[in-house]
N, C-alpha and C. Protein backbone atom coordinates (compact mmCIF):
# COMPACT_ATOMS: atom_id res chain seq x y z
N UNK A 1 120.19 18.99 81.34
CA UNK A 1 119.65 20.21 81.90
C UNK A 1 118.37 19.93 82.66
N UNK A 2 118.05 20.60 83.31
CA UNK A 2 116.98 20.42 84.40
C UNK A 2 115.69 21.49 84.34
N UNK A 3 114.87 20.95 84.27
CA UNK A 3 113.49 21.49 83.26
C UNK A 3 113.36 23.06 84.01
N UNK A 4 113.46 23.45 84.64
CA UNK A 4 113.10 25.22 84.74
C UNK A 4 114.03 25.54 83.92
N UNK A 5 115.96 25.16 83.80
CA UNK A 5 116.19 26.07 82.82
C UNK A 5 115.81 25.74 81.45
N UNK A 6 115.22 24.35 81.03
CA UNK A 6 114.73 24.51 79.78
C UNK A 6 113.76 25.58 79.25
N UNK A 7 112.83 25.70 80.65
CA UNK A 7 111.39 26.03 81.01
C UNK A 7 112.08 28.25 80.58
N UNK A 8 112.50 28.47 81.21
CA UNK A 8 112.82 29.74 81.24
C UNK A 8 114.04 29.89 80.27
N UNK A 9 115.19 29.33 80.01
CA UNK A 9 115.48 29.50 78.78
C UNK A 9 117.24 29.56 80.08
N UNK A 10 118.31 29.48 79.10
CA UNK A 10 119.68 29.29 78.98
C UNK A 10 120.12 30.37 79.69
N UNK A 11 119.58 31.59 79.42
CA UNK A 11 119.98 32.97 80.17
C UNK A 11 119.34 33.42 81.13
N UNK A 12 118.74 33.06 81.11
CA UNK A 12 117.66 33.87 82.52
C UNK A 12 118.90 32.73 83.41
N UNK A 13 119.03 31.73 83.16
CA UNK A 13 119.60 30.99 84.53
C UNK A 13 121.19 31.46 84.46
N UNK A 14 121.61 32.07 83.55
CA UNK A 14 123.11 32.19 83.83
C UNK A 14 122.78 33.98 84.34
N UNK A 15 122.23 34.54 84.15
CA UNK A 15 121.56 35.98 84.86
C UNK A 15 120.99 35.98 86.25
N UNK A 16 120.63 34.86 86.38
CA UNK A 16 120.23 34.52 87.75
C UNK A 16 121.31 34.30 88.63
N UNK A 17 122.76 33.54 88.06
CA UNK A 17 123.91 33.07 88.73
C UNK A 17 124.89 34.17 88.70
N UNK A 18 124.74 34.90 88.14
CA UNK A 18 125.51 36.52 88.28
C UNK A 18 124.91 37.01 89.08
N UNK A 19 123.59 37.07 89.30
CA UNK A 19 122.95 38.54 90.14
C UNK A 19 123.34 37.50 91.63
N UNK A 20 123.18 36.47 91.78
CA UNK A 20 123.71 36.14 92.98
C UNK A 20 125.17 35.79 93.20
N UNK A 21 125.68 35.86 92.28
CA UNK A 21 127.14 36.19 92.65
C UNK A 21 127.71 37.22 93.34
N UNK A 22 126.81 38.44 92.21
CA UNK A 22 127.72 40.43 92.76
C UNK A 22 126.74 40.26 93.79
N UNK A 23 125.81 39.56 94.57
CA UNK A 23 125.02 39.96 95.81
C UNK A 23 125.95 39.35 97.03
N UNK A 24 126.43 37.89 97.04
CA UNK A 24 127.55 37.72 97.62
C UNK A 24 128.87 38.12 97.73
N UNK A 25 129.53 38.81 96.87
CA UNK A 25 130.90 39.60 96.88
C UNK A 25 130.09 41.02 97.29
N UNK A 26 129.37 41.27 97.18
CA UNK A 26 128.72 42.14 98.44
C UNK A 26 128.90 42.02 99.79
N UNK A 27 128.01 40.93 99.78
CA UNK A 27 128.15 40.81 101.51
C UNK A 27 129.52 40.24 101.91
N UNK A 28 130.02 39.40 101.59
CA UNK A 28 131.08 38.62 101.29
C UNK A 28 132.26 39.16 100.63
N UNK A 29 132.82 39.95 101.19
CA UNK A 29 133.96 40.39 99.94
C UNK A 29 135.22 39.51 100.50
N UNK A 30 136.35 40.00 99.67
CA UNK A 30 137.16 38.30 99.45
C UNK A 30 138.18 38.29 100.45
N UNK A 31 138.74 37.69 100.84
CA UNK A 31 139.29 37.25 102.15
C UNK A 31 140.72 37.56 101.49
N UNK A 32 141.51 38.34 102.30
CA UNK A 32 142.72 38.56 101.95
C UNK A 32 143.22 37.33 102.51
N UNK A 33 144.34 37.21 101.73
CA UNK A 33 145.05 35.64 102.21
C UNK A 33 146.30 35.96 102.92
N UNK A 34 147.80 35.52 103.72
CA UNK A 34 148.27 36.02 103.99
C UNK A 34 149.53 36.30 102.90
N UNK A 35 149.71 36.20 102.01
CA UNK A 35 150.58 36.52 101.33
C UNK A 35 150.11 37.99 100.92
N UNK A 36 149.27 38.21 100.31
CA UNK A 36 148.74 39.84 100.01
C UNK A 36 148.64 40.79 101.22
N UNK A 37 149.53 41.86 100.75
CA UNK A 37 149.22 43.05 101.58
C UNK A 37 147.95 43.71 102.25
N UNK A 38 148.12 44.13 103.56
CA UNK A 38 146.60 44.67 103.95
C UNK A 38 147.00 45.89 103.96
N UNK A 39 145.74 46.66 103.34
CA UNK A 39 145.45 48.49 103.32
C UNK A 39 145.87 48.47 104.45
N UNK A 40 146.58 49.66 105.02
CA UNK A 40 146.01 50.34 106.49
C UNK A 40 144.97 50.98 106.64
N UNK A 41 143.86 51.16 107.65
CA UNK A 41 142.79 51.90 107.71
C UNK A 41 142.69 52.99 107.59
N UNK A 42 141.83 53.75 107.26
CA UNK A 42 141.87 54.57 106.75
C UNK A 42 141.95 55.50 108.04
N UNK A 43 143.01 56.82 107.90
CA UNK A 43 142.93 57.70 109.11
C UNK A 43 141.51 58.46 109.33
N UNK A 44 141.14 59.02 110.45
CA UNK A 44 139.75 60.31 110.70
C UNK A 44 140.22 61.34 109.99
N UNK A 45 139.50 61.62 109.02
CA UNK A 45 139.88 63.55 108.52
C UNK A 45 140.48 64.18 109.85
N UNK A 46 141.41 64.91 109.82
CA UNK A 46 141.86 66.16 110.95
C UNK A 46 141.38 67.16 110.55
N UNK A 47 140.77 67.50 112.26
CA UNK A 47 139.78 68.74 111.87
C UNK A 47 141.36 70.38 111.34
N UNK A 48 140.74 70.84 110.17
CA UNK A 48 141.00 72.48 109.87
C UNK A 48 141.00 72.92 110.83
N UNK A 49 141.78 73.51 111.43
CA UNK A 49 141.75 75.23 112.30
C UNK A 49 141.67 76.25 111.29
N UNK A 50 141.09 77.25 111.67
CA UNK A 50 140.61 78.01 110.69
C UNK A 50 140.56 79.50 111.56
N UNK A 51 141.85 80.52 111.50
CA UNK A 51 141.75 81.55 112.35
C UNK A 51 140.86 82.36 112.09
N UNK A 52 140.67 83.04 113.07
CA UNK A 52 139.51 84.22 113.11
C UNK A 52 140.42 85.94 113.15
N UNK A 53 140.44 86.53 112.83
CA UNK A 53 141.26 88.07 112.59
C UNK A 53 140.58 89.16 112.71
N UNK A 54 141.09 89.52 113.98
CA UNK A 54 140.58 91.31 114.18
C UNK A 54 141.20 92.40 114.14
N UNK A 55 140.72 92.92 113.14
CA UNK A 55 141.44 94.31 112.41
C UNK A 55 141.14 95.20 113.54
N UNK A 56 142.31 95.56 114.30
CA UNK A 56 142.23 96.79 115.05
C UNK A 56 142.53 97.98 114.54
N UNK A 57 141.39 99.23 114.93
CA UNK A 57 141.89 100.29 114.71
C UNK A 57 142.83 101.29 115.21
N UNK A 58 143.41 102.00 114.55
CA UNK A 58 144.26 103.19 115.24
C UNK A 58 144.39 103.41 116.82
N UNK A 59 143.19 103.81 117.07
CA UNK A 59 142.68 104.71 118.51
C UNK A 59 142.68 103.59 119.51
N UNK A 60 142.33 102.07 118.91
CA UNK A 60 142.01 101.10 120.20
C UNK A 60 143.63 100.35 119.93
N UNK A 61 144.59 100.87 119.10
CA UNK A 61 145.85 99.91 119.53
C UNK A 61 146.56 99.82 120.49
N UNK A 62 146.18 100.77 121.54
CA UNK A 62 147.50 101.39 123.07
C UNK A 62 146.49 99.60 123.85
N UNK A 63 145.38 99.45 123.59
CA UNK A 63 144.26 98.06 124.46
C UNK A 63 145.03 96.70 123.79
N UNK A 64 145.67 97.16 122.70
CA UNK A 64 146.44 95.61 121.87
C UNK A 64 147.94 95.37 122.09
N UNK A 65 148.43 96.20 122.82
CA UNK A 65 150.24 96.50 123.00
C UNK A 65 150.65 97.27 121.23
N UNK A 66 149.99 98.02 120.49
CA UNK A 66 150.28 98.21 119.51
C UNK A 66 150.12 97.46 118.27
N UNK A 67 148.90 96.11 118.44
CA UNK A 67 148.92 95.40 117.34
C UNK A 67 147.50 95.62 116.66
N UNK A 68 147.88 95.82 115.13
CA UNK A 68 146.76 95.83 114.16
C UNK A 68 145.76 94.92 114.14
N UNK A 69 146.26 93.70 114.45
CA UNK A 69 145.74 93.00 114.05
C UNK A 69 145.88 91.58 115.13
N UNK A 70 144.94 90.87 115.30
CA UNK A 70 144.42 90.15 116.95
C UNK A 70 143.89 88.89 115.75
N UNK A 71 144.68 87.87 116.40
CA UNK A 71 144.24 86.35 115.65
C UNK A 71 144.00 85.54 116.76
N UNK A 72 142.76 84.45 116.24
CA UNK A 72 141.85 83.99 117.86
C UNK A 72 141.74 82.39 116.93
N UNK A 73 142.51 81.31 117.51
CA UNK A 73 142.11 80.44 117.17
C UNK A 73 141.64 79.39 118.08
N UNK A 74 141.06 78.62 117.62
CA UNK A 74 139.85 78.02 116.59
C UNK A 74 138.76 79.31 116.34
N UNK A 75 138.35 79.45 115.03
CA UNK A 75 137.41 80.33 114.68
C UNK A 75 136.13 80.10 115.26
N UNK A 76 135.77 81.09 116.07
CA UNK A 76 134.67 80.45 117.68
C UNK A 76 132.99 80.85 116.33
N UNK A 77 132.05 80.54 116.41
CA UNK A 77 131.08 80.04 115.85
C UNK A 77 130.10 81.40 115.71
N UNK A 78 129.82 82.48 116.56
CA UNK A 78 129.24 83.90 116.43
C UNK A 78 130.19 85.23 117.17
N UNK A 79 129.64 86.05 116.82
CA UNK A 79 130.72 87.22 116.90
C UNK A 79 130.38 87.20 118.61
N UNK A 80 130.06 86.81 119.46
CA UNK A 80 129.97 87.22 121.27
C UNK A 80 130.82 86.23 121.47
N UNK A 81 130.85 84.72 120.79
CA UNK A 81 132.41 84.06 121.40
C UNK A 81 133.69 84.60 120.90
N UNK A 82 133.44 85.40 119.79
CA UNK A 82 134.98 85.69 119.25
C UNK A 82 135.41 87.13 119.94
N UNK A 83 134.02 87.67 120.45
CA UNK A 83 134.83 88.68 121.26
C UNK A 83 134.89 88.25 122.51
N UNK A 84 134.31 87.79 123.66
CA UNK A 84 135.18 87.01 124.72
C UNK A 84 135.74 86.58 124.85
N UNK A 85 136.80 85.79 123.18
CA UNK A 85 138.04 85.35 123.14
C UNK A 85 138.90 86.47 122.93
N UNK A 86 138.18 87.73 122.64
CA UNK A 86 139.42 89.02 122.35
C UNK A 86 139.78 89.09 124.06
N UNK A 87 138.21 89.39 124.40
CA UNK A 87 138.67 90.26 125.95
C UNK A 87 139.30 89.27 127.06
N UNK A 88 139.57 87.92 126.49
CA UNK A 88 140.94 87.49 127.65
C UNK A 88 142.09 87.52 127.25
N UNK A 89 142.42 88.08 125.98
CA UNK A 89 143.48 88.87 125.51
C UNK A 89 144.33 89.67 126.14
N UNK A 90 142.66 90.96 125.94
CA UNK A 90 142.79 92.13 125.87
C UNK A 90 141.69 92.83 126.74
N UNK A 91 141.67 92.43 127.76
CA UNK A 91 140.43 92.87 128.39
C UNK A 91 139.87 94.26 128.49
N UNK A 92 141.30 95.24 127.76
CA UNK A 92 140.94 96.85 127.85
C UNK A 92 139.99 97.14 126.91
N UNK A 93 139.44 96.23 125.87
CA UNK A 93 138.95 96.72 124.54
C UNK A 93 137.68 96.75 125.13
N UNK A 94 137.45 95.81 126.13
CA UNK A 94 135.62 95.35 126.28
C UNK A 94 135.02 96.81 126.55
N UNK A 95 135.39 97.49 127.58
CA UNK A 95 134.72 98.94 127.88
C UNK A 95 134.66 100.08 126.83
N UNK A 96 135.57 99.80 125.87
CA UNK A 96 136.01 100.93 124.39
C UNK A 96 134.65 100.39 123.45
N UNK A 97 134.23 98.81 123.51
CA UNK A 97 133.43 98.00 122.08
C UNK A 97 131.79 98.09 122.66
N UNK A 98 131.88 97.88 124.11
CA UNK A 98 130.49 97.30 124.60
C UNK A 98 130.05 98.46 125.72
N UNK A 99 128.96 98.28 125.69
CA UNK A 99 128.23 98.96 127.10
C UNK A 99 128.13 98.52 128.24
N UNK A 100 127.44 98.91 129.16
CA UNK A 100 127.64 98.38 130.50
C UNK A 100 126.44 97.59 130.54
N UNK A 101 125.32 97.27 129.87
CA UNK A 101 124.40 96.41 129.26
C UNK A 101 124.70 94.93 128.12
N UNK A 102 125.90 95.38 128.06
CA UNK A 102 126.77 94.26 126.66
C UNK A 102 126.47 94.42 125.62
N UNK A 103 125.71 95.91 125.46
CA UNK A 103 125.71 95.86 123.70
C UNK A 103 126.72 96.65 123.18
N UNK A 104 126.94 96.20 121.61
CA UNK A 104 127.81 97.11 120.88
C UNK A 104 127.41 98.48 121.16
N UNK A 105 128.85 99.71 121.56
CA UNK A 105 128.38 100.72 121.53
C UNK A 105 127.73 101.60 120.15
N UNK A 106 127.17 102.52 120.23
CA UNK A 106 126.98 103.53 119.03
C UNK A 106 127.31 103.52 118.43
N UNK A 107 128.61 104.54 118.96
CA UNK A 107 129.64 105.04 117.83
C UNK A 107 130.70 103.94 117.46
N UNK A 108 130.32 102.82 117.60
CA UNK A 108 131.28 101.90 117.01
C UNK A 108 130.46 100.62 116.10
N UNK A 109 131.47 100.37 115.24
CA UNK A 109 130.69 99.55 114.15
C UNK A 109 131.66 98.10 113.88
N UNK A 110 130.89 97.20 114.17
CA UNK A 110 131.90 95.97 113.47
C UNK A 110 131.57 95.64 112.69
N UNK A 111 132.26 94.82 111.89
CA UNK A 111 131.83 94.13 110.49
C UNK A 111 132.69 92.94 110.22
N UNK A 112 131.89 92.09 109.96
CA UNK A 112 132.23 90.68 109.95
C UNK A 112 132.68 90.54 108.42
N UNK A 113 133.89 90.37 107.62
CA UNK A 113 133.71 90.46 106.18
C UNK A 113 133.29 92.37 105.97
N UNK A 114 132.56 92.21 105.10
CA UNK A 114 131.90 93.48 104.40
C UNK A 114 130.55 93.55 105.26
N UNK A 115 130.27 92.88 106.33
CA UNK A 115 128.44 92.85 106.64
C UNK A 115 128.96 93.71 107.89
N UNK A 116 127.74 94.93 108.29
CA UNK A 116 127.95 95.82 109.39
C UNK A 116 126.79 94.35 110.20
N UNK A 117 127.58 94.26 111.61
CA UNK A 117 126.45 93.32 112.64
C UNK A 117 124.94 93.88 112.70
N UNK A 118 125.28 95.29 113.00
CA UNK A 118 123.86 95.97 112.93
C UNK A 118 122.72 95.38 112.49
N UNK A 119 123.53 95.04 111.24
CA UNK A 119 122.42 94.33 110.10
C UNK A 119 121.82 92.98 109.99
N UNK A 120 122.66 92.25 110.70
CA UNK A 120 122.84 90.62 110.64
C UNK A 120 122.77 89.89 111.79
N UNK A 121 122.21 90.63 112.70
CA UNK A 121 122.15 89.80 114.24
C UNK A 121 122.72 90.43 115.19
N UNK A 122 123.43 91.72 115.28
CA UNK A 122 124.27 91.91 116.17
C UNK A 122 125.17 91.05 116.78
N UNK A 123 125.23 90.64 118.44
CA UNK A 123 126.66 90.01 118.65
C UNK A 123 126.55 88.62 118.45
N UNK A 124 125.08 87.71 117.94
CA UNK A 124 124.65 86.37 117.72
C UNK A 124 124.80 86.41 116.26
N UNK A 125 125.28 87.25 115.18
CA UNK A 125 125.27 86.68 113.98
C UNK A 125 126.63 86.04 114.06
N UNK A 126 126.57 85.22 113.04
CA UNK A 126 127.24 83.68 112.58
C UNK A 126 128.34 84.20 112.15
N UNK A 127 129.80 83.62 112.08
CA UNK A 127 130.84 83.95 111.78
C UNK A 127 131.29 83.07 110.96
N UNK A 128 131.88 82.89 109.69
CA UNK A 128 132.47 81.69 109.00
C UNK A 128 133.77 81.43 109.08
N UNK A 129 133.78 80.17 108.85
CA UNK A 129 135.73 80.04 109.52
C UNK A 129 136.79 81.13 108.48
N UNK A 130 137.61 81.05 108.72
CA UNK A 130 138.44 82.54 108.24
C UNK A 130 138.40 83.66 107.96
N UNK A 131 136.90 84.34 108.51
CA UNK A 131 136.34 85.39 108.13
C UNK A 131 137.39 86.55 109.10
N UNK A 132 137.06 87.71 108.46
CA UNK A 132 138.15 88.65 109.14
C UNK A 132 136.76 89.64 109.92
N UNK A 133 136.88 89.86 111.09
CA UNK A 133 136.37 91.10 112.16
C UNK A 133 136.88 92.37 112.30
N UNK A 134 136.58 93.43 111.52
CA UNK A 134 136.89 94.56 111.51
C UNK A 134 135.80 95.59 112.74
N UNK A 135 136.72 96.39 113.83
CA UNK A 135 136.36 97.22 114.37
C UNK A 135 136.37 98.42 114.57
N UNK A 136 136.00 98.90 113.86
CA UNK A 136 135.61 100.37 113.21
C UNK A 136 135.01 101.50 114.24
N UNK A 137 135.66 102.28 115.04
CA UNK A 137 134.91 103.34 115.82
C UNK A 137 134.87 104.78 114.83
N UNK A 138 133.34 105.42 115.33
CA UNK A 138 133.59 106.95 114.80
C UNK A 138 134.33 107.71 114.94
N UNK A 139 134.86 108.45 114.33
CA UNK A 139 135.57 109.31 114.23
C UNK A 139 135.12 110.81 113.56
N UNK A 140 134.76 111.77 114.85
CA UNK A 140 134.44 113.13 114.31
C UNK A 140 135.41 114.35 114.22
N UNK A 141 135.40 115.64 113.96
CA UNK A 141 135.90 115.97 114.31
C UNK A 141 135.74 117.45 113.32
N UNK A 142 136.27 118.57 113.33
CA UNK A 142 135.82 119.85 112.79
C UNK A 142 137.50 120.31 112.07
């Protein structure tokens, strides 16, 4: 034996020859040979599509050809892209939803989920992927 491992003792030097072992099969990991199978690489996650759904009402269905309900995919990121993806649809709805300024009208209310926009940003609040867009106009009457 050779005087440091006398000097430090039997284990410190076989602790020393492990920790540089797992530091080389680190850097070094082991060479497939050709008889052993190679993994295939691993594929990229595929991105989710994740639709976006607008509950039409009653009064605005003659602007949808009669449909309840308006699906816009890829789920666009705030409620002003998901409605400029309605109005190349449906371009009759834009004058029924918006003003001639581009804001939501009055008497009409959307809601993203359960949240009225009013509350949450108007046409820049955030939309989450599969969230449903409900468009809700007033309705009065005696």
């Amino acid at each position: 034996m050779c005087a440091k491992r006398l000097h430090r003792g039997w284990f410190w030097a076989l602790d020393r020859h492990a920790a540089r072992s797992a530091s080389a099969t680190a850097l070094f990991p082991k060479q497939v040979s050709r008889g052993e199978p190679v993994a295939p690489p691993l594929a990229p996650k595929e991105k989710v599509i994740v639709p976006l759904t607008f509950h039409i009402p009653g009064p605005l269905r003659e602007f949808t050809s009669g449909r309840s309900a308006v699906t816009i995919e890829p789920s666009p990121a705030t409620l002003a892209e998901a409605l400029s993806a309605l109005w190349k649809l449906f371009p009759g709805l834009r004058g029924r939803i918006l003003t001639e300024q581009g804001q939501v009208r009055e008497h009409v209310n959307i809601f993203i989920g359960d949240e009225d926009v009013r509350y949450t940003g108007g046409l820049t609040s955030r939309i989450s992927a599969g969230s449903d867009v409900s468009i809700v106009p007033a309705i009065s009457g005696g």
